[in-house]
Protein backbone atom coordinates (compact mmCIF):
# COMPACT_ATOMS: atom_id res chain seq x y z
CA UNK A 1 -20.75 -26.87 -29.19
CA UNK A 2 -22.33 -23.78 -30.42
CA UNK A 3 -21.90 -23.99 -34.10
CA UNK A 4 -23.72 -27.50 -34.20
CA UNK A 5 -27.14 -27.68 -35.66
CA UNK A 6 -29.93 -30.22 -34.78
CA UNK A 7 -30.60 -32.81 -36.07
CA UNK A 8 -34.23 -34.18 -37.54
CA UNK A 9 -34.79 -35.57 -34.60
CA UNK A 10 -34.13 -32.95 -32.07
CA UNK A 11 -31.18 -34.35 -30.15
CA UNK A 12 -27.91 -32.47 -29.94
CA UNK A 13 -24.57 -33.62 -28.68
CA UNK A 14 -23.70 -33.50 -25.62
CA UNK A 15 -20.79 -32.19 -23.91
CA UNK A 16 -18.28 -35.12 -21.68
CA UNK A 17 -17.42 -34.41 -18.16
CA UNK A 18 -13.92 -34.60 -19.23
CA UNK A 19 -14.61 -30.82 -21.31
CA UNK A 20 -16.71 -29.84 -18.78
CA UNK A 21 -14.07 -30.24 -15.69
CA UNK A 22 -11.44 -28.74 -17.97
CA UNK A 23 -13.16 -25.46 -18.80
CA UNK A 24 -14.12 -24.86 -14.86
CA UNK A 25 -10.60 -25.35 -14.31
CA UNK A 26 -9.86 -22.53 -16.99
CA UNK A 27 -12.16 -20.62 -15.71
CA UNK A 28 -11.10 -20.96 -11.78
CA UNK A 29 -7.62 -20.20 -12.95
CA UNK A 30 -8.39 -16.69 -14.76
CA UNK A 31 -10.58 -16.08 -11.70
CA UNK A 32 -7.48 -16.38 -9.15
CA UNK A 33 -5.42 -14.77 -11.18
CA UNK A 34 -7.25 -11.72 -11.60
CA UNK A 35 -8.10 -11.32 -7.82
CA UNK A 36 -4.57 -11.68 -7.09
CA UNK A 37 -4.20 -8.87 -9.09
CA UNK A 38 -6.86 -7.31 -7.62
CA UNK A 39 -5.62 -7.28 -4.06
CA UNK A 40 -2.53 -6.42 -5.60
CA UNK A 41 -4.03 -3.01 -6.65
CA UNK A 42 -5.70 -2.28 -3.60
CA UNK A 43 -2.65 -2.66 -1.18
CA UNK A 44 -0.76 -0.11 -2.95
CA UNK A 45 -3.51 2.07 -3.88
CA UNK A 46 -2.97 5.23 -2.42
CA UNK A 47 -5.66 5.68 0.72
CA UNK A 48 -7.07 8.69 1.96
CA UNK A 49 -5.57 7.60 5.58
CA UNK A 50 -2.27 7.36 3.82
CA UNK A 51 -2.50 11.11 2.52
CA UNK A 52 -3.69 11.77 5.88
CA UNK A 53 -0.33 10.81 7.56
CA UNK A 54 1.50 12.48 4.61
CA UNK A 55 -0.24 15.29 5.73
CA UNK A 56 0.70 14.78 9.71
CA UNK A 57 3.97 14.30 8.97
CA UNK A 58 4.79 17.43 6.51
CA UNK A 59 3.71 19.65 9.62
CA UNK A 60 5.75 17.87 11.87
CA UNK A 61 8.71 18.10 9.81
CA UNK A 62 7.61 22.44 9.81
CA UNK A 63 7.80 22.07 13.34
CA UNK A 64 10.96 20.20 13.91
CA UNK A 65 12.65 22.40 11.12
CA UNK A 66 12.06 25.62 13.19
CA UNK A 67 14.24 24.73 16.09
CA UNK A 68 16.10 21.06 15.53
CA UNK A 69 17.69 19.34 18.89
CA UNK A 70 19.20 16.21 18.61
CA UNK A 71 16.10 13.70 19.63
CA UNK A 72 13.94 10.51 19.62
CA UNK A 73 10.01 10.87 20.52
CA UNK A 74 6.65 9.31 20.06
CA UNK A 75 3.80 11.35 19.72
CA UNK A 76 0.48 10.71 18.99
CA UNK A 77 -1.45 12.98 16.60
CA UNK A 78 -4.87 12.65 14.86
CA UNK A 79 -4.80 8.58 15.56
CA UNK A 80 -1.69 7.90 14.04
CA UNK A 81 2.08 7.37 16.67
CA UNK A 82 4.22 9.63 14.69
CA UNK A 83 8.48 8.49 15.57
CA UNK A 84 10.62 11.40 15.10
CA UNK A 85 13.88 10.80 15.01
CA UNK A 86 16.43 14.45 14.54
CA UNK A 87 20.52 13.17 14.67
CA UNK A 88 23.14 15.10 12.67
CA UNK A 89 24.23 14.32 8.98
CA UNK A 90 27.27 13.17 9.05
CA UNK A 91 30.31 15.22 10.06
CA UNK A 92 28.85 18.57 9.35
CA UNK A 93 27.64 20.92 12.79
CA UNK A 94 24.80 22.27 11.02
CA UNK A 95 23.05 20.40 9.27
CA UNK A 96 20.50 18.00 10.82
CA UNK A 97 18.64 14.64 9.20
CA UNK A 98 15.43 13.89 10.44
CA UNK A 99 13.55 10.72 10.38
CA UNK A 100 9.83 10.83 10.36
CA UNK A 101 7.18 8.19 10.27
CA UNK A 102 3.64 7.54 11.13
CA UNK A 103 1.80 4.23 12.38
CA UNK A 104 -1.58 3.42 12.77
CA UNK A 105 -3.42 1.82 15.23
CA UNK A 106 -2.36 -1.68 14.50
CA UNK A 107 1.77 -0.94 14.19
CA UNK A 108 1.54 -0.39 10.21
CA UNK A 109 4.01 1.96 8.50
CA UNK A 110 1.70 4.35 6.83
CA UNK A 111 4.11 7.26 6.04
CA UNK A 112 7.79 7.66 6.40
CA UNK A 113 9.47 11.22 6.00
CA UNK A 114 13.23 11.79 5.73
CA UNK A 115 15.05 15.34 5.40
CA UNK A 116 18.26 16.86 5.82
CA UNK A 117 17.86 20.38 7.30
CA UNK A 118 20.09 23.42 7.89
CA UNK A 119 20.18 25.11 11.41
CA UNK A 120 21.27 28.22 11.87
C-alpha cells in the first residue's frame, strides 16, 4: 500500500482484515523464531559461574594429582558440590582416572573434569 497515490478526492485504499491478520501472523512467526534462537544462545553461552567452576575444578584436579587414592567424595567449595571420583584406568597399577564435576545450588552440571594421571 505504500506506492499508491491519492486520489483527487483524498481517499486512499484501504487495507482488508484478511492482509492485515496475515502479516501479524508473519510477523509473530519471525518473532518466535528469533527468541528461540535467542534462548538458544544464552543457555550455551559461556557464564562467568561456569568459568568459575572450571576454575574450582582445575585446582582440585592439582590437588588430587599430588597424592591419588582410590575414592568417591563430595565437597563443597566456593558454592558449588564438587564429586570427585579417583578409580584406576584400566589394567595398569599406576595410572589413575579421575572424574571431576561441579554442581550448583540447584543440582545443575556446571563443569565436568576427566583425567588420566600417573602415580608414582
Amino acid at each position: 500500500m505504500a506506492g499508491i497515490k491519492l486520489s483527487v478526492t483524498g481517499k486512499a485504499k484501504a487495507s482488508s482484515i484478511v492482509e492485515v491478520v496475515i502479516s501479524m501472523v508473519v510477523i509473530v512467526i519471525v518473532f518466535g523464531i528469533a527468541m528461540g534462537i535467542f534462548a538458544n544462545v544464552q543457555r550455551l553461552s559461556l557464564s562467568a559461574q561456569k568459568v568459575h567452576a572450571q576454575a574450582i575444578l582445575k585446582e582440585e584436579l592439582i590437588k588430587t594429582e599430588q597424592e591419588p587414592h582410590i575414592s568417591k567424595q563430595t565437597n563443597n567449595v566456593d558454592g558449588f558440590e564438587v564429586s570427585s571420583e579417583v578409580t584406576p584406568y584400566q589394567d595398569h597399577a599406576d595410572l589413575y582416572l579421575i572424574a571431576l564435576a561441579a554442581f550448583d545450588n540447584n543440582g545443575k552440571k556446571m563443569a565436568e573434569l576427566r583425567e588420566v594421571v600417573y602415580a608414582k
